[in-house]
PDB file of N, CA and C in Angstrom:
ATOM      1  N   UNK A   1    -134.696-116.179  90.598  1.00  0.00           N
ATOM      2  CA  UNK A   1    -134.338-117.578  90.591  1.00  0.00           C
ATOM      3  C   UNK A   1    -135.609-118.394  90.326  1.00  0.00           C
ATOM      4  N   UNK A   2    -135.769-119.086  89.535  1.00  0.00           N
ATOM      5  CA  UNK A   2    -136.761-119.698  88.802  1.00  0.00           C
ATOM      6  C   UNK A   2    -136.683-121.002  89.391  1.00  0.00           C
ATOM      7  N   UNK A   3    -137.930-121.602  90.227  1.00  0.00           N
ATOM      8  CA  UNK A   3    -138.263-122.989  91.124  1.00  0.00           C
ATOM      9  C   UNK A   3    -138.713-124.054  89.963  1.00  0.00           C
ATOM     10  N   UNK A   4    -138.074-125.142  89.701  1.00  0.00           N
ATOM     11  CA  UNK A   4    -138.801-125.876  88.912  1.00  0.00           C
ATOM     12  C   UNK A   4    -139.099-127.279  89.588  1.00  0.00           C
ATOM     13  N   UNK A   5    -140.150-127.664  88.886  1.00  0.00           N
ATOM     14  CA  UNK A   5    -140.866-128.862  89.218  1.00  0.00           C
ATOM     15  C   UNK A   5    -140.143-130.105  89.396  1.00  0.00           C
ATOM     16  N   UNK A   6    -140.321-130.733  90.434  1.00  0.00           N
ATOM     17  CA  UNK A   6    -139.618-131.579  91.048  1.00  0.00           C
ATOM     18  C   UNK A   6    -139.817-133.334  90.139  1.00  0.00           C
ATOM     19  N   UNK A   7    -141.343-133.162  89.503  1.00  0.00           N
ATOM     20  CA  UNK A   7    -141.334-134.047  88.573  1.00  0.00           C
ATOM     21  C   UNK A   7    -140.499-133.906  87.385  1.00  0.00           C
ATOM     22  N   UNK A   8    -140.326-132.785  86.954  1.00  0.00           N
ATOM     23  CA  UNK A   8    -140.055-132.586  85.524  1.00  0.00           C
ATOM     24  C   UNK A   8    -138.590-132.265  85.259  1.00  0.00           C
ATOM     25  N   UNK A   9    -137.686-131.688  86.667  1.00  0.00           N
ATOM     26  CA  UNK A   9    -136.376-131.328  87.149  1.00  0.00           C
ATOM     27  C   UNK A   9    -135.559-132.328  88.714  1.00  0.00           C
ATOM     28  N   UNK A  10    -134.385-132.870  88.571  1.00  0.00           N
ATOM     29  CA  UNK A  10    -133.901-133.099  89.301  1.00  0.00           C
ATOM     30  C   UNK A  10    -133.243-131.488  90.488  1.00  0.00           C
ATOM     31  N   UNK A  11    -133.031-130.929  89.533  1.00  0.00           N
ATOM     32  CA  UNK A  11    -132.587-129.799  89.866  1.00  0.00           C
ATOM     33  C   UNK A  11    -133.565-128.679  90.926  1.00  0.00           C
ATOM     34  N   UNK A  12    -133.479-128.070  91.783  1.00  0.00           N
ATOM     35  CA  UNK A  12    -134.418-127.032  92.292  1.00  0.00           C
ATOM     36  C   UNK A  12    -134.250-125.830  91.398  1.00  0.00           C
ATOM     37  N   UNK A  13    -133.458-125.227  91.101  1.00  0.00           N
ATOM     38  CA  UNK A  13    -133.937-123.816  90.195  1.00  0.00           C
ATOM     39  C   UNK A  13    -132.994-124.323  88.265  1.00  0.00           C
ATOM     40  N   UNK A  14    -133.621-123.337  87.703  1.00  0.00           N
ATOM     41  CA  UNK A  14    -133.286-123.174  86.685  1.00  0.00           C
ATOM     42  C   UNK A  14    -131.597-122.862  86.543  1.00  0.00           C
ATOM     43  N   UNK A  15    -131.361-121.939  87.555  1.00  0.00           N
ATOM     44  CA  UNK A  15    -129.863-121.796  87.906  1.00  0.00           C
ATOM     45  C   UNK A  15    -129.049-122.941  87.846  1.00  0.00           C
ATOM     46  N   UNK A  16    -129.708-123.854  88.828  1.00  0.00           N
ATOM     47  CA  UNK A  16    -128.641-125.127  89.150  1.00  0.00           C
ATOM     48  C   UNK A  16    -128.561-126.139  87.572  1.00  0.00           C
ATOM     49  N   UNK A  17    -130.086-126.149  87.264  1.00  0.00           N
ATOM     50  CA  UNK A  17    -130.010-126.830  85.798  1.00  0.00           C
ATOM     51  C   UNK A  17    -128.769-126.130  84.804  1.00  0.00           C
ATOM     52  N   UNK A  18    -128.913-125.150  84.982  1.00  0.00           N
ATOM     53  CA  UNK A  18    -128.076-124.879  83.715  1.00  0.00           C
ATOM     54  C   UNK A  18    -126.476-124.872  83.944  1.00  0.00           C
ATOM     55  N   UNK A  19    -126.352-124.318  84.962  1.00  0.00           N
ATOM     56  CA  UNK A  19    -124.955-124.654  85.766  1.00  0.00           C
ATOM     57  C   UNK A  19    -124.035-126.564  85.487  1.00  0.00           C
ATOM     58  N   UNK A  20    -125.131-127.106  86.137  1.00  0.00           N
ATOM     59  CA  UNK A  20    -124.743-128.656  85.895  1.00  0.00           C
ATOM     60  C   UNK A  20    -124.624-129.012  84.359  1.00  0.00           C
ATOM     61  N   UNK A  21    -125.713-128.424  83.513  1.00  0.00           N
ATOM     62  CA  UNK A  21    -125.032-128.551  82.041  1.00  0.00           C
ATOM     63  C   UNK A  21    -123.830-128.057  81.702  1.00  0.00           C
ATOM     64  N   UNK A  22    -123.381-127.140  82.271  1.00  0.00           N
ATOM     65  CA  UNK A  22    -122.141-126.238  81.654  1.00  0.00           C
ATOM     66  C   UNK A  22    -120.956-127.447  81.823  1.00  0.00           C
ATOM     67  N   UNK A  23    -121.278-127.743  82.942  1.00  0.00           N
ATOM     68  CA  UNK A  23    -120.120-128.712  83.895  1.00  0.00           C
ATOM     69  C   UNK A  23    -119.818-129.585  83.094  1.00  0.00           C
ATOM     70  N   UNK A  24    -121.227-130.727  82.580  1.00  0.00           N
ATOM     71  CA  UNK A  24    -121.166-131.831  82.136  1.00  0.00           C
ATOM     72  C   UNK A  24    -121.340-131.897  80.843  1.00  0.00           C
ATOM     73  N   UNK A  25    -121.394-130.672  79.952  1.00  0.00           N
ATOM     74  CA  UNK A  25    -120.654-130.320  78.337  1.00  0.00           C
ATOM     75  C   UNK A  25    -119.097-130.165  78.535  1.00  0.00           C
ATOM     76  N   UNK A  26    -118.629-129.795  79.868  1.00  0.00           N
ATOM     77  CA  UNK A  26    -116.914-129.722  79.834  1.00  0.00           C
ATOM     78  C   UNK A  26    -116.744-131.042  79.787  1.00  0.00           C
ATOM     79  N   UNK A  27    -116.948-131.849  80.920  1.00  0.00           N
ATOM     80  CA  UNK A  27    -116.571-132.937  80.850  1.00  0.00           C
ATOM     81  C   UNK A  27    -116.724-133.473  79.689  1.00  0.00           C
ATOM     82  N   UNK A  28    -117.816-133.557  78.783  1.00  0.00           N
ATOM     83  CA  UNK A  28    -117.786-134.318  77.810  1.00  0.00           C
ATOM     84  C   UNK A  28    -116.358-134.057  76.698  1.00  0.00           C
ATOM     85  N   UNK A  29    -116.431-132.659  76.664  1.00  0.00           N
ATOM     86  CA  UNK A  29    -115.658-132.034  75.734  1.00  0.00           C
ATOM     87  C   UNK A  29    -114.129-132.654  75.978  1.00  0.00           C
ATOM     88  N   UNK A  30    -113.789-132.351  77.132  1.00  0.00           N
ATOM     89  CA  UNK A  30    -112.652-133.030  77.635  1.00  0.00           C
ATOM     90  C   UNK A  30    -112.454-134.362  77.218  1.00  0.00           C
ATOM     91  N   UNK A  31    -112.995-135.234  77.458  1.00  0.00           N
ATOM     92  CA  UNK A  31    -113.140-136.708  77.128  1.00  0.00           C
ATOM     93  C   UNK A  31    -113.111-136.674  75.065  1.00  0.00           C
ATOM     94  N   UNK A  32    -114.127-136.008  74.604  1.00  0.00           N
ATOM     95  CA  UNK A  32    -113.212-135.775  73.641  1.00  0.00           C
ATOM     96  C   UNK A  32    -112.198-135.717  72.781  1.00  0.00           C
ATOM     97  N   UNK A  33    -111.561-134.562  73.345  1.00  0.00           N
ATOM     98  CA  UNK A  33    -110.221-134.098  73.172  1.00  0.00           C
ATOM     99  C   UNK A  33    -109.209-134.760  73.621  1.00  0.00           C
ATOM    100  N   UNK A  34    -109.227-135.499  74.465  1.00  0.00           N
ATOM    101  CA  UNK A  34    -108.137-136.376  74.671  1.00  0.00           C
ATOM    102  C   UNK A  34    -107.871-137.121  73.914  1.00  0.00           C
ATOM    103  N   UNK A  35    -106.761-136.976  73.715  1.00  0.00           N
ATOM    104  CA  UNK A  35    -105.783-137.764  72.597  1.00  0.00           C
ATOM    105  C   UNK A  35    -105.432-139.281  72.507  1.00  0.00           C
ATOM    106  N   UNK A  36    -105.608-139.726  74.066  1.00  0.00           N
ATOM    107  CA  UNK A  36    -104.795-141.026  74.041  1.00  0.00           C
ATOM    108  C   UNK A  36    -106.327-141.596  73.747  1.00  0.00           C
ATOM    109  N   UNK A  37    -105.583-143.067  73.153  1.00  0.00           N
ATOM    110  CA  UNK A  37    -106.286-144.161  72.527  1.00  0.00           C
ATOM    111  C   UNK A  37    -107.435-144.495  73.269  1.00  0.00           C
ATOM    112  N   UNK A  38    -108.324-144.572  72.778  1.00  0.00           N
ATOM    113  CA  UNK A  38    -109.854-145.178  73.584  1.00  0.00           C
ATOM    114  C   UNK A  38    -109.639-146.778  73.684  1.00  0.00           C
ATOM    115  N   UNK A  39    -110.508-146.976  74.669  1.00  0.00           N
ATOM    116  CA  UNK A  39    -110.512-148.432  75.255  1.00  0.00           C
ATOM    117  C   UNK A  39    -111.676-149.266  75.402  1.00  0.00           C
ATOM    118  N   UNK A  40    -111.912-150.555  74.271  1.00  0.00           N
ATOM    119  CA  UNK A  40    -112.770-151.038  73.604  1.00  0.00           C
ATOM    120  C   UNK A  40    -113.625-151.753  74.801  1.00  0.00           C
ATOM    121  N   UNK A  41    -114.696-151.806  74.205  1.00  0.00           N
ATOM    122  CA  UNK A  41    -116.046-151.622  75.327  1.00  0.00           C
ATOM    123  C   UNK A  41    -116.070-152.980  76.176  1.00  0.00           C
ATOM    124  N   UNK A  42    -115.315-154.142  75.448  1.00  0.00           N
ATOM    125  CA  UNK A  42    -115.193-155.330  75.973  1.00  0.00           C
ATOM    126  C   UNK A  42    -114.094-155.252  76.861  1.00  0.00           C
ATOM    127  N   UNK A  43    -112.685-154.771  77.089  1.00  0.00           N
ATOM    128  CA  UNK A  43    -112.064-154.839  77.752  1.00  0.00           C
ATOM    129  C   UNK A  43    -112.290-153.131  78.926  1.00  0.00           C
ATOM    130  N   UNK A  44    -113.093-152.796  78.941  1.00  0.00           N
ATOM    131  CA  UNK A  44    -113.028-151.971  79.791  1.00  0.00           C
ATOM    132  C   UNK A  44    -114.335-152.513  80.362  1.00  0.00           C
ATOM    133  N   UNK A  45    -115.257-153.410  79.986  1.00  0.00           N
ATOM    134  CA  UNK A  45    -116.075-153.982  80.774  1.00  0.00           C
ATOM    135  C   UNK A  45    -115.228-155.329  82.121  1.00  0.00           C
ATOM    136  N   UNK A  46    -114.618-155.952  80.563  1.00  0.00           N
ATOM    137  CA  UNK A  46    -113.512-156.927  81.929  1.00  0.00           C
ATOM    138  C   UNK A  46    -112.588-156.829  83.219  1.00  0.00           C
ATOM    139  N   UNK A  47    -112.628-155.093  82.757  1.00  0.00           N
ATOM    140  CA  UNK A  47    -111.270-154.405  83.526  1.00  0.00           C
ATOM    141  C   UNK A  47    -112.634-154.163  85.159  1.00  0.00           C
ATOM    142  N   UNK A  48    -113.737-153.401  84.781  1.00  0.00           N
ATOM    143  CA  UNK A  48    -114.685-153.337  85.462  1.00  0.00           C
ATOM    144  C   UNK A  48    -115.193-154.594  86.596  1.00  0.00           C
ATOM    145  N   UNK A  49    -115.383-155.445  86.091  1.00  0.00           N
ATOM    146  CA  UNK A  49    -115.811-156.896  86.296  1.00  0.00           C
ATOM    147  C   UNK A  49    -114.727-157.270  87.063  1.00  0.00           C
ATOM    148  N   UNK A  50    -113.434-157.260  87.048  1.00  0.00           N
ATOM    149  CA  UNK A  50    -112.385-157.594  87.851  1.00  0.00           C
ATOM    150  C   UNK A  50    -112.294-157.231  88.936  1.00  0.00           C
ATOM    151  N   UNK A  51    -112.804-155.670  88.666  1.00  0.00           N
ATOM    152  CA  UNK A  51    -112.683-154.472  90.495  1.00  0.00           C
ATOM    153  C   UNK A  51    -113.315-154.250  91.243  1.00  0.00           C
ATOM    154  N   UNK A  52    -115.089-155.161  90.118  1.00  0.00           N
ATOM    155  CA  UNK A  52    -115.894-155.447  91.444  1.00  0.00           C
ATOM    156  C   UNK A  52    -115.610-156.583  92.185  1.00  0.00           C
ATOM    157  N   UNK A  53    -115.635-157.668  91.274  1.00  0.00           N
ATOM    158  CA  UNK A  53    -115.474-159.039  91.835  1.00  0.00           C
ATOM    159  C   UNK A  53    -113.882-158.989  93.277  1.00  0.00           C
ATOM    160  N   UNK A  54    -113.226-158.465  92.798  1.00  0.00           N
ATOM    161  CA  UNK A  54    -112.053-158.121  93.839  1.00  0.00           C
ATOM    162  C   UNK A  54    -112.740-157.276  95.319  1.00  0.00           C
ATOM    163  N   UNK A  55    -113.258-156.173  94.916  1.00  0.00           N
ATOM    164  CA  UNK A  55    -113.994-155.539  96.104  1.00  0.00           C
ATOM    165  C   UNK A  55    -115.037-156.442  96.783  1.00  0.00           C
ATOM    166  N   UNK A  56    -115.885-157.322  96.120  1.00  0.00           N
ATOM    167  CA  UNK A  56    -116.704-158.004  96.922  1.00  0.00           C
ATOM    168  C   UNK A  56    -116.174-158.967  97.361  1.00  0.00           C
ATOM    169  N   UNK A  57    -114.937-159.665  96.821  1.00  0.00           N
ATOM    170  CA  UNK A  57    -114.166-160.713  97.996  1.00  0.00           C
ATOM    171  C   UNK A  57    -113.777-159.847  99.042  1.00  0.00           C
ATOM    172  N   UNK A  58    -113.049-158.762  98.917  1.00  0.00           N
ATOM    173  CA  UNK A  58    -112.332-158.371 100.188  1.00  0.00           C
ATOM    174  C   UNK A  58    -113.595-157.890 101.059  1.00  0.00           C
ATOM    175  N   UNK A  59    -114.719-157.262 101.016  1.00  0.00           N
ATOM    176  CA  UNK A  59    -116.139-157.220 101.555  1.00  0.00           C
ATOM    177  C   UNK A  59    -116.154-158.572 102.585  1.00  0.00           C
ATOM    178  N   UNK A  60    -116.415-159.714 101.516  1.00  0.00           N
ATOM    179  CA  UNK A  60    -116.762-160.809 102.282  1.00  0.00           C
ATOM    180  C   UNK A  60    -116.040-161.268 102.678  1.00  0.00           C
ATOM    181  N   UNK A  61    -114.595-161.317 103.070  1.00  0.00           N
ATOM    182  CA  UNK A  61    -113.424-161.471 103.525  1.00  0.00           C
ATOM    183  C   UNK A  61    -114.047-160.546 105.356  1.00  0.00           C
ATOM    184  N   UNK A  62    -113.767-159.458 105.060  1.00  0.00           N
ATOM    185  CA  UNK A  62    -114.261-158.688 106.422  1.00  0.00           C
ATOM    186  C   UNK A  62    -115.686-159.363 107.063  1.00  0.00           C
ATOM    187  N   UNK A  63    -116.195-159.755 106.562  1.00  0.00           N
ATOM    188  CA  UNK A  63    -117.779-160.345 107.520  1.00  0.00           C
ATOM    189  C   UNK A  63    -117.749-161.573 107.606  1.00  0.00           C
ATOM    190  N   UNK A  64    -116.592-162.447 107.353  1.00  0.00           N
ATOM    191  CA  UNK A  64    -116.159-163.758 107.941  1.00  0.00           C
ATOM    192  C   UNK A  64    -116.117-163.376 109.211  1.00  0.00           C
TER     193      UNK A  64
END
């Protein structure tokens, strides 16, 4: 098991590095391959922007 550098790796061994790539080439791949329609960068930012702004009222709702 190969220790790598904590500057140069998030990861502790070479194992875990390569492991987490495998993972996060599926995921990508997946995302991919999915068929249904993609969702344009402006309205999935607004959609975003809505669910924070909603979560931080109900936040500050509770510390009234």
């Amino acid at each position: 098991m190969a220790k790598l550098d904590p500057i140069v790796s998030e990861f502790e061994t070479s194992e875990e590095a390569e492991a987490y790539d495998a993972w996060f080439r599926t995921k990508v791949q997946k995302a991919l391959d999915d068929p249904r329609p993609g969702i344009p960068h402006d309205e999935a930012m607004a959609e975003l922007t809505r669910r924070l702004e909603a979560k931080r009222r109900a936040r500050g709702s509770l510390d009234a």
